[in-house]
Protein backbone atom coordinates (compact mmCIF):
# COMPACT_ATOMS: atom_id res chain seq x y z
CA UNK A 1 -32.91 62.65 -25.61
CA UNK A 2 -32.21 59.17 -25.48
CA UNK A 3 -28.61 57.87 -25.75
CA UNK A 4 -29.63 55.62 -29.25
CA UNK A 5 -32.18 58.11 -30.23
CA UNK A 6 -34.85 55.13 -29.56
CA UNK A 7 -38.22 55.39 -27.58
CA UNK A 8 -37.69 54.99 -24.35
CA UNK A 9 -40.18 54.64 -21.86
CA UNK A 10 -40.08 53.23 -17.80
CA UNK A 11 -43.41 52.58 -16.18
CA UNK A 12 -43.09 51.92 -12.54
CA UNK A 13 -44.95 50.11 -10.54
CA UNK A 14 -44.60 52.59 -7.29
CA UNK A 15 -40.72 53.48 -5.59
CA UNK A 16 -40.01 55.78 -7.75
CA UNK A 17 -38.24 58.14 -5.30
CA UNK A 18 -36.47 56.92 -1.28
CA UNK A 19 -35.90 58.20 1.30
CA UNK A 20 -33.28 60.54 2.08
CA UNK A 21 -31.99 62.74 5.08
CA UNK A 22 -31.71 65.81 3.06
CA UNK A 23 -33.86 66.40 0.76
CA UNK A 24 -37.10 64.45 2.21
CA UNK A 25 -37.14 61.81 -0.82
CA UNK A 26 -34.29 61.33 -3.61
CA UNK A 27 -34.97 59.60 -7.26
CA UNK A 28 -34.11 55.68 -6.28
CA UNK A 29 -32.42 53.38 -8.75
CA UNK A 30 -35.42 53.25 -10.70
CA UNK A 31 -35.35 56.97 -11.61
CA UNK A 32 -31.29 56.67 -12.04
CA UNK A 33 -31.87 53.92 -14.34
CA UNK A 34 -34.31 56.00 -16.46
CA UNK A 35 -32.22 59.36 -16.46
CA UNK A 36 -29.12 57.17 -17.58
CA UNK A 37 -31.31 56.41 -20.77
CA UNK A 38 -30.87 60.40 -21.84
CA UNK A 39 -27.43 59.89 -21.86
CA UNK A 40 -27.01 63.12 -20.76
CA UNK A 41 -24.34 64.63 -18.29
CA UNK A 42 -27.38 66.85 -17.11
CA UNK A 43 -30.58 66.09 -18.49
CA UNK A 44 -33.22 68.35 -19.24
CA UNK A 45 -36.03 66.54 -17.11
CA UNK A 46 -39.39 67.78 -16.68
CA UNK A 47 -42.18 67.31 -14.46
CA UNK A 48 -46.06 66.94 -14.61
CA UNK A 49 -48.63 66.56 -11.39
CA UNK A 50 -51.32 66.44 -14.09
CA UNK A 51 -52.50 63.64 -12.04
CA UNK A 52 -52.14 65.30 -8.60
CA UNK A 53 -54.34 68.68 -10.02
CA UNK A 54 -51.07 70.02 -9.98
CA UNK A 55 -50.62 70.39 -6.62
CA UNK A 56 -48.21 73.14 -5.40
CA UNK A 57 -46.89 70.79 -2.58
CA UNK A 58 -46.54 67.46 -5.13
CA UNK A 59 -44.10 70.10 -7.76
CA UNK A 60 -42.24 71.74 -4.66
CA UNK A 61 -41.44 68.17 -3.32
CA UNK A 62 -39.99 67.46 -6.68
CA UNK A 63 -37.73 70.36 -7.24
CA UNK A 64 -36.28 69.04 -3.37
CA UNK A 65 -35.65 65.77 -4.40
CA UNK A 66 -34.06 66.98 -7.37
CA UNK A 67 -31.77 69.20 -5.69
CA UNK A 68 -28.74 66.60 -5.32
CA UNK A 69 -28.71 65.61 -8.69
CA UNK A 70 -27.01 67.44 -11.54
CA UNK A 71 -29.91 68.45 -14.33
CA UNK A 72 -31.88 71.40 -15.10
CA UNK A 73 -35.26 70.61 -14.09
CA UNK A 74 -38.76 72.49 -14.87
CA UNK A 75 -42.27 71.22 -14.08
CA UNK A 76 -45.00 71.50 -16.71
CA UNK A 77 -48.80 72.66 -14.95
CA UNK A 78 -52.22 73.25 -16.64
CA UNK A 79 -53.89 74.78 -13.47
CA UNK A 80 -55.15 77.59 -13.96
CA UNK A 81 -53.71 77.91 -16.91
CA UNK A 82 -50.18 76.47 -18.65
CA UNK A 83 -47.30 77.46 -17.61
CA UNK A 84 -45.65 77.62 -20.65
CA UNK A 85 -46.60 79.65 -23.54
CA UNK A 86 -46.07 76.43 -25.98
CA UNK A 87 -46.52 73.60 -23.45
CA UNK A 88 -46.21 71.11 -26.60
CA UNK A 89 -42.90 72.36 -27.32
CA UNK A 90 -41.58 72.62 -23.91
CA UNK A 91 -41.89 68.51 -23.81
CA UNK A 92 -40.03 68.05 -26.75
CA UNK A 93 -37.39 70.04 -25.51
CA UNK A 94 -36.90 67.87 -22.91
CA UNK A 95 -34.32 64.77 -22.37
CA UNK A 96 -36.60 62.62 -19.55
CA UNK A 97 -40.04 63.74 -18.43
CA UNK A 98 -41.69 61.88 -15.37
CA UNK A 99 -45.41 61.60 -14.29
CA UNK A 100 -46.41 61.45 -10.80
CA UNK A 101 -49.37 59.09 -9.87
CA UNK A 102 -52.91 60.04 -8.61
CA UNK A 103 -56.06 60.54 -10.83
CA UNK A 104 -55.13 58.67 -14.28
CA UNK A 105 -58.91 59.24 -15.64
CA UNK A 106 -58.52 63.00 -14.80
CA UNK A 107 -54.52 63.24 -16.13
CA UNK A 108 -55.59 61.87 -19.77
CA UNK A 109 -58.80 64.05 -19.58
CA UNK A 110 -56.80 67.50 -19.20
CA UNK A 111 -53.79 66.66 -21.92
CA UNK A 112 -56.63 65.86 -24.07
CA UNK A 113 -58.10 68.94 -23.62
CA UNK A 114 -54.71 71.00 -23.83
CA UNK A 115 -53.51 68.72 -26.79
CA UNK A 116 -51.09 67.05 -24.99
CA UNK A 117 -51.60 63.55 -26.01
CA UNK A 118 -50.09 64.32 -29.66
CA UNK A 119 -47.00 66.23 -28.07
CA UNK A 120 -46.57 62.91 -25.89
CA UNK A 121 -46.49 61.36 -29.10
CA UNK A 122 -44.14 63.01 -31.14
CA UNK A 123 -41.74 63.78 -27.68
CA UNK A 124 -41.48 59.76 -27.41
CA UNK A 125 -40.79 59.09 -31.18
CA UNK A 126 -38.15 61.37 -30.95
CA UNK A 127 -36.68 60.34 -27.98
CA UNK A 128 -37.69 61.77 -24.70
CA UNK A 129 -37.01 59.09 -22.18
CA UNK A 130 -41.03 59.15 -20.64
CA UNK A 131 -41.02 57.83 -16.91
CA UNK A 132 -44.01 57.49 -14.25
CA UNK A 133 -45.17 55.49 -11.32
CA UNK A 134 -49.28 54.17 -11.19
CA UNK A 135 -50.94 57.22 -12.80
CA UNK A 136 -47.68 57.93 -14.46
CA UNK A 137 -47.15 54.49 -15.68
CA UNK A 138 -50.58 53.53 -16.89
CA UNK A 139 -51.14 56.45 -19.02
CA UNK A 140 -48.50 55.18 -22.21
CA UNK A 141 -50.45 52.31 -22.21
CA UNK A 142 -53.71 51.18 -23.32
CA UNK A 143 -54.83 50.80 -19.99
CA UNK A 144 -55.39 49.01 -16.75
CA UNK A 145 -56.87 49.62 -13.45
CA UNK A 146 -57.81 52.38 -11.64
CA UNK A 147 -58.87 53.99 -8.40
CA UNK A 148 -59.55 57.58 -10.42
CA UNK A 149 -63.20 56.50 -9.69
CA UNK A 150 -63.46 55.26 -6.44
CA UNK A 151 -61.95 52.54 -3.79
CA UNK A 152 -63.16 50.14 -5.76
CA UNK A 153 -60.92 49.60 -9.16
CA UNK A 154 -62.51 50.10 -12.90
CA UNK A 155 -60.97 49.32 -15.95
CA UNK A 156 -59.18 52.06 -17.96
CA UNK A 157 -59.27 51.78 -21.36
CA UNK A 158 -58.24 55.35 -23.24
CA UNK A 159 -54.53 55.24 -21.97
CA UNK A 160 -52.20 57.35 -24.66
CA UNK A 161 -51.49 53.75 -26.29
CA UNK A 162 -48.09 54.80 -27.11
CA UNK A 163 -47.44 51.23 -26.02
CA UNK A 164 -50.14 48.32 -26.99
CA UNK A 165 -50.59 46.51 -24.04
CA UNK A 166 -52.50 46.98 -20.80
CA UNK A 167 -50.56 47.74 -17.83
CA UNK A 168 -50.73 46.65 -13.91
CA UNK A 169 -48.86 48.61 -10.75
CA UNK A 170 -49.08 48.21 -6.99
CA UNK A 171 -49.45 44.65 -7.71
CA UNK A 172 -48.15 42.80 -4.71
CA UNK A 173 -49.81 46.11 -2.85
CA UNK A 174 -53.26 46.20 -3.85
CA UNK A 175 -55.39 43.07 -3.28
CA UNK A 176 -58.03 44.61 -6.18
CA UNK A 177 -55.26 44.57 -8.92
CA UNK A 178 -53.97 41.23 -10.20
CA UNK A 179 -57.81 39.39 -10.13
CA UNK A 180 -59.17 42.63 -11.89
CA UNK A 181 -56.39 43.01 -14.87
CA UNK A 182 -56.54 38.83 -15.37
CA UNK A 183 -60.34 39.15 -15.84
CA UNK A 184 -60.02 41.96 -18.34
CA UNK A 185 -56.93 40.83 -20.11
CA UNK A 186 -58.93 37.13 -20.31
CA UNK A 187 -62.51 38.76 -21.45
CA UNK A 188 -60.60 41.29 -24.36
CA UNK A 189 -61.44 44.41 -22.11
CA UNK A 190 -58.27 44.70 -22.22
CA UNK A 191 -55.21 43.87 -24.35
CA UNK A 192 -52.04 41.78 -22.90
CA UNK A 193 -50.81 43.23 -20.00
CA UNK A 194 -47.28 43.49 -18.04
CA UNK A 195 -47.38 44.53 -14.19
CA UNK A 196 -45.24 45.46 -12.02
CA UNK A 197 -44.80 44.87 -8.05
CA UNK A 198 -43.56 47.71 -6.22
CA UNK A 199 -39.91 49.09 -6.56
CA UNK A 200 -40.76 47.26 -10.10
CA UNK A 201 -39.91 49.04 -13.51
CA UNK A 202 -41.25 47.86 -16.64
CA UNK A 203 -38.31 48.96 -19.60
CA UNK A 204 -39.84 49.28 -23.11
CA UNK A 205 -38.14 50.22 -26.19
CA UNK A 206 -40.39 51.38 -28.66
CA UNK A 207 -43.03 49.09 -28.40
CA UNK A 208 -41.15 46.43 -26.94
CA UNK A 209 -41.03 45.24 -23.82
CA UNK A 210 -37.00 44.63 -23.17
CA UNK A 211 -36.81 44.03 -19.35
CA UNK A 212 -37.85 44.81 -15.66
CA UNK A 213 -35.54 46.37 -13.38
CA UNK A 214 -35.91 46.88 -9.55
CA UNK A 215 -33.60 47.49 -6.27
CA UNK A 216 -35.52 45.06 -3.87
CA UNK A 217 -34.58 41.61 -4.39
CA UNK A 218 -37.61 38.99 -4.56
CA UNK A 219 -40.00 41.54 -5.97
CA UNK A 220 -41.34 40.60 -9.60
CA UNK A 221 -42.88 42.08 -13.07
CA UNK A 222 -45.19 39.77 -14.59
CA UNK A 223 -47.09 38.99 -18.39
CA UNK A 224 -50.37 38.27 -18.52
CA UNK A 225 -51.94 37.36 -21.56
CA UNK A 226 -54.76 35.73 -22.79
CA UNK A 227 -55.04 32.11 -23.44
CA UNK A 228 -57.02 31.81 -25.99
CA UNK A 229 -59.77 29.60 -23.67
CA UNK A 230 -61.23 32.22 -21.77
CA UNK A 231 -58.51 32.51 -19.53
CA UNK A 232 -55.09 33.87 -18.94
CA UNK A 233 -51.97 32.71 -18.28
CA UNK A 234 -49.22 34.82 -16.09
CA UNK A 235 -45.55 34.39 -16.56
CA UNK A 236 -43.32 36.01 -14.02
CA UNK A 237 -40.25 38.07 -15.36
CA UNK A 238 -37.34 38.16 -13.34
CA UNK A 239 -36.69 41.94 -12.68
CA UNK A 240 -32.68 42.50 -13.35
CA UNK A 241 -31.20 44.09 -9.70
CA UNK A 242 -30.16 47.50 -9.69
CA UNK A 243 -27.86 48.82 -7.15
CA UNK A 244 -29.75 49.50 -3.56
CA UNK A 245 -30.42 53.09 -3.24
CA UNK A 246 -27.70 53.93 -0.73
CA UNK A 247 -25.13 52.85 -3.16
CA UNK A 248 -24.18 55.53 -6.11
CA UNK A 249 -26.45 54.01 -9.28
CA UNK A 250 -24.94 56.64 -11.91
């Protein structure tokens, strides 16, 4: 759980994990920064490739990059069937849980289905630290945008909506993304938004936004909200600098 018992959640723009000449990829400062929220010695973290259709390769990649750091780690699958008995349960036992990108429409179609979306809930009001990049970042929002369709980007509107905003990732990566959330946010597809470049983590307590944090210097988080005109406006958030990810972040 969270050291102050608050709702914790870090969306992430994309970086979640480095590069590392052990284990293939590590969790980067952004992750570090998360799993620091449990307060935990060794945190109970789980992991989901909802998004991924659980892919085999996706959860064994995860368990590697895991192996250097002290916690007791578990994965959570649907395919072909749950892999725990009480998969609601197993959540809530859990001190940080992170979502891997990929399909975002198909990831919010298959909790639905397995009731997932209320154990989200009730995990995050009591504390579990929730963590993602893209997939894994839009879904505690109301939405964003989305590739789950196609190349070309649609809105997503049925995010979780454990947070009330709209949310943007890959934005300095993906020409498609800022012009698309802007014209949403400004027609009331969607709700006020914060994005996030890459190596960009957007730091919400509760339901409110606190700060961005990132390990590249001149990257940025942004707000984009609507202007009342028609339009929007976008105000860019200095992301505070974590540690670069060859130095010890703990």
């Amino acid at each position: 759980m969270s050291t102050d018992g608050e709702p914790h959640v870090l969306a992430i723009g994309g970086g979640g994990f480095v590069p590392d000449g052990r284990y293939g990829v590590t969790p980067g400062p952004l992750l570090r920064y998360a799993l620091d929220l449990t307060g935990q010695d060794r945190p109970r973290v789980c992991f989901l490739a909802t998004a991924l259709g659980d892919s085999t390769e996706a959860v064994a990649r995860f368990y590697a990059a895991f192996a250097g750091v002290d916690a007791e780690v578990t994965h959570l699958a649907l395919f072909p069937m749950p892999n725990h008995e009480d998969p609601a349960a197993h959540l809530l036992a859990q001190d940080f849980v992170y979502v891997s990108g990929g399909s975002v429409a198909n990831l919010l179609a298959l909790w639905r289905l397995h009731g997932l979306a209320d154990a989200f809930a009730e995990a995050w009001r009591s504390g579990v630290v929730l963590c993602g990049q893209s997939a894994g970042a839009l879904c505690w929002h109301v939405g964003g945008t989305t590739d789950s369709f196609g190349p070309d980007l649609r809105p997503l509107t049925d995010g979780l909506g454990l947070l009330p905003y709209a949310c943007g990732v890959h934005y300095d990566s993906d020409g498609q993304r800022r012009p698309l959330l802007q014209r949403l946010v400004a027609e009331g597809t969607l709700p006020d938004a914060y994005a996030a470049d890459e190596a960009v983590g957007l730091h919400y307590v509760g339901t409110e936004f606190v700060q961005a944090v990132t390990y590249v210097a001149g990257q940025g988080a942004y707000q984009v909200a609507a202007d009342g005109a028609g339009g929007v406006k976008e105000t860019r958030i200095e992301p505070r600098l974590l540690a670069s990810f060859d130095e010890d972040v703990r």
